[in-house]
PDB file of N, CA and C in Angstrom:
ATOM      1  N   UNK A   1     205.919 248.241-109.687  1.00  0.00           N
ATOM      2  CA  UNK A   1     205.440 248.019-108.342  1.00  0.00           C
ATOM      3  C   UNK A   1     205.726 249.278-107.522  1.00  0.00           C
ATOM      4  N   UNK A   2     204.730 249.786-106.915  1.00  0.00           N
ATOM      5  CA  UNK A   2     204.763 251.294-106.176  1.00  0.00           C
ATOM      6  C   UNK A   2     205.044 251.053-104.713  1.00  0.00           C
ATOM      7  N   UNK A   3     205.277 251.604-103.556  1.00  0.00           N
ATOM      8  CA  UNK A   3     206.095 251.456-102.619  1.00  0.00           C
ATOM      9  C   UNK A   3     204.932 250.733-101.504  1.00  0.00           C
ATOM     10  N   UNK A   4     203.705 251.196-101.585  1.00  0.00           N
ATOM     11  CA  UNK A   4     202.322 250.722-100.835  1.00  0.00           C
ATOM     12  C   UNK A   4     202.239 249.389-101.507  1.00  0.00           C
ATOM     13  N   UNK A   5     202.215 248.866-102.407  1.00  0.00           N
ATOM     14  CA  UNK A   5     201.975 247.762-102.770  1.00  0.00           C
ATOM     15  C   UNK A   5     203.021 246.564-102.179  1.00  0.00           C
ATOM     16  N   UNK A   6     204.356 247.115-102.158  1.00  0.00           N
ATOM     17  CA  UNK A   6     205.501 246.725-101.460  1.00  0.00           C
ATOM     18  C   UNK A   6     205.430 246.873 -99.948  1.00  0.00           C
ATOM     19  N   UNK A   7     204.672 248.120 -99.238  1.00  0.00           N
ATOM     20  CA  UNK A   7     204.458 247.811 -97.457  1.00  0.00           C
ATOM     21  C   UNK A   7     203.573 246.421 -97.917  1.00  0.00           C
ATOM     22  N   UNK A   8     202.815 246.921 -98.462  1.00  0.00           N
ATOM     23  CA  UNK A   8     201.015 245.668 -98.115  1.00  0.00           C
ATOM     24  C   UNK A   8     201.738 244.244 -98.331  1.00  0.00           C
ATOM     25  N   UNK A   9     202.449 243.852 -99.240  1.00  0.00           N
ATOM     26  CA  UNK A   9     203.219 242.741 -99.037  1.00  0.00           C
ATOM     27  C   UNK A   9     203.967 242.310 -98.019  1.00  0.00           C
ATOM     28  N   UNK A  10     204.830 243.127 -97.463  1.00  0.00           N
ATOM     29  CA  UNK A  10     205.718 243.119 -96.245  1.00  0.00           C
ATOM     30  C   UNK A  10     204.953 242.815 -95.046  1.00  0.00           C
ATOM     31  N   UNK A  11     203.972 243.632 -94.955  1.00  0.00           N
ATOM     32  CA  UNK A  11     202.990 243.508 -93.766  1.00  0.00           C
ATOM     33  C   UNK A  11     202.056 242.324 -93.445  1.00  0.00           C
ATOM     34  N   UNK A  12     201.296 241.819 -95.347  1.00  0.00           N
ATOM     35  CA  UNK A  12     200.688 240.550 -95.122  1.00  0.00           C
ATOM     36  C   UNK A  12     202.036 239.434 -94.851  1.00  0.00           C
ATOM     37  N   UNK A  13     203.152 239.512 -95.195  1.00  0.00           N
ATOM     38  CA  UNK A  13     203.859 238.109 -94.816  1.00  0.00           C
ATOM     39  C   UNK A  13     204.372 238.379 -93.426  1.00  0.00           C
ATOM     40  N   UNK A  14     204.420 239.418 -92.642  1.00  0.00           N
ATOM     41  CA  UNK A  14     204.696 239.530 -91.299  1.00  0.00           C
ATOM     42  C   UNK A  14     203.425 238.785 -90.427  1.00  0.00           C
ATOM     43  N   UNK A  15     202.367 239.194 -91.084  1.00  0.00           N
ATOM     44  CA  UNK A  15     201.172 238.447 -89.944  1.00  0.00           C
ATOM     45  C   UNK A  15     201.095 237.177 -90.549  1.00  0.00           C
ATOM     46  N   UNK A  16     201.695 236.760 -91.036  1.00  0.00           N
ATOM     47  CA  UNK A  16     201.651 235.435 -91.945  1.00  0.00           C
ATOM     48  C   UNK A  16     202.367 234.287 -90.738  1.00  0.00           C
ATOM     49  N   UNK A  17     203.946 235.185 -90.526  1.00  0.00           N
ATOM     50  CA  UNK A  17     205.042 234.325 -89.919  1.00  0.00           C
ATOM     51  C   UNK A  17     204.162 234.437 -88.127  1.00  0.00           C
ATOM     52  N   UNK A  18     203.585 235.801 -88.083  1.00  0.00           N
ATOM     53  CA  UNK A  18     203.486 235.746 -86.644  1.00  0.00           C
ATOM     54  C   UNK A  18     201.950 234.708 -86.124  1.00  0.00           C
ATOM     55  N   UNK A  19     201.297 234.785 -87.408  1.00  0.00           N
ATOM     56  CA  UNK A  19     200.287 233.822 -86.941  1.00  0.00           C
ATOM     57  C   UNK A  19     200.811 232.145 -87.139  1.00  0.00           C
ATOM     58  N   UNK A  20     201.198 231.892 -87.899  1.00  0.00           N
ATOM     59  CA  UNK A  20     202.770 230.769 -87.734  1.00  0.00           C
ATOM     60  C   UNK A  20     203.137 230.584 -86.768  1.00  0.00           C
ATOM     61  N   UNK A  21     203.694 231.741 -85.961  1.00  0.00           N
ATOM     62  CA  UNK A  21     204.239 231.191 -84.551  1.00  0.00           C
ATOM     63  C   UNK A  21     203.688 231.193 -83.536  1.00  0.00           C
ATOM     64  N   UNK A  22     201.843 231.983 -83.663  1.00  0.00           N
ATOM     65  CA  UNK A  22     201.134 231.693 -82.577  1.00  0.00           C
ATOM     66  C   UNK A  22     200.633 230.460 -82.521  1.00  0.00           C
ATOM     67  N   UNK A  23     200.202 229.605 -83.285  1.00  0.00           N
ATOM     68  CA  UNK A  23     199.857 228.543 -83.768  1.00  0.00           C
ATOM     69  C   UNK A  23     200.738 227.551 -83.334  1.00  0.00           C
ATOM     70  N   UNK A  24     202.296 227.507 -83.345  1.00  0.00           N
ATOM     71  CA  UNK A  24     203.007 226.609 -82.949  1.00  0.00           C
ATOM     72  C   UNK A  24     202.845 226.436 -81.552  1.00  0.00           C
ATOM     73  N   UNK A  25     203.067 227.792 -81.185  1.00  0.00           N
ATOM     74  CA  UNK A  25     203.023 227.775 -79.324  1.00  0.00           C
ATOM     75  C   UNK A  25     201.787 227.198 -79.088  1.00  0.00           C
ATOM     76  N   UNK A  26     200.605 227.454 -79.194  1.00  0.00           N
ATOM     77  CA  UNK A  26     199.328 226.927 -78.902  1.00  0.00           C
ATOM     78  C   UNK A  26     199.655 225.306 -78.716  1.00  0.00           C
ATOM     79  N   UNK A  27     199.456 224.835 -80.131  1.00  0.00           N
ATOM     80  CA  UNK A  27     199.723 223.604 -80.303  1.00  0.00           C
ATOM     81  C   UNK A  27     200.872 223.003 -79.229  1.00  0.00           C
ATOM     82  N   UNK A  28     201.933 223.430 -79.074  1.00  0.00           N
ATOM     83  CA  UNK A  28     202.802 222.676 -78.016  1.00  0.00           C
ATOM     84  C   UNK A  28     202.512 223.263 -76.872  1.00  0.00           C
ATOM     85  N   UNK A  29     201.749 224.101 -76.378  1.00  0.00           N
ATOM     86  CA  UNK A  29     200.594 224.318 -74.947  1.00  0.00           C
ATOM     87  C   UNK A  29     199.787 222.915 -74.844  1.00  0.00           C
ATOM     88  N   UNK A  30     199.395 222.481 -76.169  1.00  0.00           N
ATOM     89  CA  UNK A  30     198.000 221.815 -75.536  1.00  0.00           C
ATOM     90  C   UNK A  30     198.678 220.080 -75.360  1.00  0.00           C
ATOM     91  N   UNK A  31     199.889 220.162 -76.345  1.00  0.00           N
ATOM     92  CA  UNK A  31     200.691 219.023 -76.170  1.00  0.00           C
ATOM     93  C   UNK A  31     201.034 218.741 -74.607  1.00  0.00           C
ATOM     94  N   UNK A  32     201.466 219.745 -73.882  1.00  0.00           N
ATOM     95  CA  UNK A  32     201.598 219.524 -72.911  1.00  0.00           C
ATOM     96  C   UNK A  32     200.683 219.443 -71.742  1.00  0.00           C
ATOM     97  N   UNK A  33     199.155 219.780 -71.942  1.00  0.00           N
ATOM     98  CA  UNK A  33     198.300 219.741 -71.333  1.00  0.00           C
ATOM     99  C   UNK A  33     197.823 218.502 -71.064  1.00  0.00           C
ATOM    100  N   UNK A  34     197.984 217.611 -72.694  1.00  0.00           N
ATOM    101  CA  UNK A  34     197.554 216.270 -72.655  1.00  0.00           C
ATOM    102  C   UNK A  34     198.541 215.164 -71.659  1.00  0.00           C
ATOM    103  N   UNK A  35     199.613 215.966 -71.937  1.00  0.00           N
ATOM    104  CA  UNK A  35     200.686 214.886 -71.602  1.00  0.00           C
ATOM    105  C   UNK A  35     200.707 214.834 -69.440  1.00  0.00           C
ATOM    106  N   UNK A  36     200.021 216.333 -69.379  1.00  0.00           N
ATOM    107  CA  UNK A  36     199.777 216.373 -67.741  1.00  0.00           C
ATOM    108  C   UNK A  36     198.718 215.497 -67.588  1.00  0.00           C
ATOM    109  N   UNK A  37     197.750 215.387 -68.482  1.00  0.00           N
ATOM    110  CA  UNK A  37     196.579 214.906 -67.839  1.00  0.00           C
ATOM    111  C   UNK A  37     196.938 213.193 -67.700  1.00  0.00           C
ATOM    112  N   UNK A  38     197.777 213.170 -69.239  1.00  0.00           N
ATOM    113  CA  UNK A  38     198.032 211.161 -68.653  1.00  0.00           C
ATOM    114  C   UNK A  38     198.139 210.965 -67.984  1.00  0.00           C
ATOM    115  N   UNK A  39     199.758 211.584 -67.719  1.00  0.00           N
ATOM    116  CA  UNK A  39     200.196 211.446 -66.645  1.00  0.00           C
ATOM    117  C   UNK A  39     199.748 211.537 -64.819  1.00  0.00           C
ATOM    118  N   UNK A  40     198.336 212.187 -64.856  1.00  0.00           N
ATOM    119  CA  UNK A  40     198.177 212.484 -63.555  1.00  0.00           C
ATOM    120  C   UNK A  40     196.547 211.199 -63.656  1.00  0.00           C
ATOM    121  N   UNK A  41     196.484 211.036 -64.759  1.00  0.00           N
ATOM    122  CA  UNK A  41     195.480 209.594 -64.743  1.00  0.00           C
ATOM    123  C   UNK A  41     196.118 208.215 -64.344  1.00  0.00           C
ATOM    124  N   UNK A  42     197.358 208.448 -65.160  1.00  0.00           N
ATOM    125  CA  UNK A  42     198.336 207.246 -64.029  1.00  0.00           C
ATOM    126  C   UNK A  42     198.047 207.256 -62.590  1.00  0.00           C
ATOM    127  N   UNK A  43     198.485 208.314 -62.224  1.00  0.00           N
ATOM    128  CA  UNK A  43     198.116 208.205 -60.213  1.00  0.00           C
ATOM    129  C   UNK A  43     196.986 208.074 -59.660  1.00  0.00           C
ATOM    130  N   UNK A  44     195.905 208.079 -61.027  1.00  0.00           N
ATOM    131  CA  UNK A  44     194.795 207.934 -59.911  1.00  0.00           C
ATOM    132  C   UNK A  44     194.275 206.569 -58.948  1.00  0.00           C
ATOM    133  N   UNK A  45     193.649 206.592 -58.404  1.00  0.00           N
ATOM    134  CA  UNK A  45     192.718 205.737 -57.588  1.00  0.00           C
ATOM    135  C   UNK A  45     192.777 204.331 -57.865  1.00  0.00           C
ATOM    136  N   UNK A  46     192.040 204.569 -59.109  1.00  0.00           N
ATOM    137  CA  UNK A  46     191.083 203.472 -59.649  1.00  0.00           C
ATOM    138  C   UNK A  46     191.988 203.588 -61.085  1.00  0.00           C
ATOM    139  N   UNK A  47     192.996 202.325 -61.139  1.00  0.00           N
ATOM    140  CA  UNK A  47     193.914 203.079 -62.698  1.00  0.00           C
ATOM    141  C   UNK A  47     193.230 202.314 -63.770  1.00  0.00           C
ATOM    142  N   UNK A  48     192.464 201.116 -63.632  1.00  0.00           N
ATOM    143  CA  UNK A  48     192.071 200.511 -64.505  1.00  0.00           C
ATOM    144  C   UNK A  48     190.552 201.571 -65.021  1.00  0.00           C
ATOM    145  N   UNK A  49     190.428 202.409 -64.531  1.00  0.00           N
ATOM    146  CA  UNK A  49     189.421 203.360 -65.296  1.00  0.00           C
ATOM    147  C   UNK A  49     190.352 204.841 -66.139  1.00  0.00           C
ATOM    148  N   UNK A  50     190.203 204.740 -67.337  1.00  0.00           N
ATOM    149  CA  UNK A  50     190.380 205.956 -68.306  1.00  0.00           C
ATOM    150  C   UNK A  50     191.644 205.210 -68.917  1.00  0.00           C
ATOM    151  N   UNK A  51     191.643 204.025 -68.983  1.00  0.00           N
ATOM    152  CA  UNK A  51     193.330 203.031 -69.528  1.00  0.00           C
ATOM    153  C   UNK A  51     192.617 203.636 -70.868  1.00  0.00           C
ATOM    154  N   UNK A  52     191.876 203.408 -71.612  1.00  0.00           N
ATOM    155  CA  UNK A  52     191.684 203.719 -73.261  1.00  0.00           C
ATOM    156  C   UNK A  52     190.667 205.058 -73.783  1.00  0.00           C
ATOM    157  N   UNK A  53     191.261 205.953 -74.031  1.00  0.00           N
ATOM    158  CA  UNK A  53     191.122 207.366 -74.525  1.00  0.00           C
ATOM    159  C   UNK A  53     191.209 207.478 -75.731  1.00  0.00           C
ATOM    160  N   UNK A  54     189.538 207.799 -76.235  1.00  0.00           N
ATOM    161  CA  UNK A  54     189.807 208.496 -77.040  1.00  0.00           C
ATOM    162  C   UNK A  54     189.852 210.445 -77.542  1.00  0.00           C
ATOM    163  N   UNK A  55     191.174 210.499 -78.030  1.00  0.00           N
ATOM    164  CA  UNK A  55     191.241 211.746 -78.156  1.00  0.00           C
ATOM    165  C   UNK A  55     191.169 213.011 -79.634  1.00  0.00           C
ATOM    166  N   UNK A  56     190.490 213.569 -80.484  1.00  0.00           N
ATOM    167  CA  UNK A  56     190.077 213.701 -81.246  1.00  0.00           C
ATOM    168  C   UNK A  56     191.000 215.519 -81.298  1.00  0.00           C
ATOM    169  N   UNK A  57     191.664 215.642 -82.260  1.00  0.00           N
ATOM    170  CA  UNK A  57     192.557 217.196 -82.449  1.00  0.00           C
ATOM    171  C   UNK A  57     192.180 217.387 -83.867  1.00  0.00           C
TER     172      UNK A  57
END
């Protein structure tokens, strides 16, 4: 195994972990997006409208 073959490894498992952890953050962004929107459908108006959601991820 020659030393380029050894970066190109190093480098594909670095964008490996970092797309890994962009992915997590996203995902617990949108977790919390949903969890604002319940929550601010609770206060609305009219609560007996949007009681059953469906939500598709």
């Amino acid at each position: 195994m020659n030393i380029t073959s050894l970066q190109t490894a190093n480098i594909q498992s670095l964008k490996a972990a970092i797309n890994i952890a962009n992915l997590s953050k996203v995902m617990n962004q949108d977790a919390k997006s949903i969890d604002s929107l319940m929550k601010s459908m609770e206060k609305s108006v009219t609560p007996h409208k949007g009681a059953h959601i469906d939500l598709k991820v």
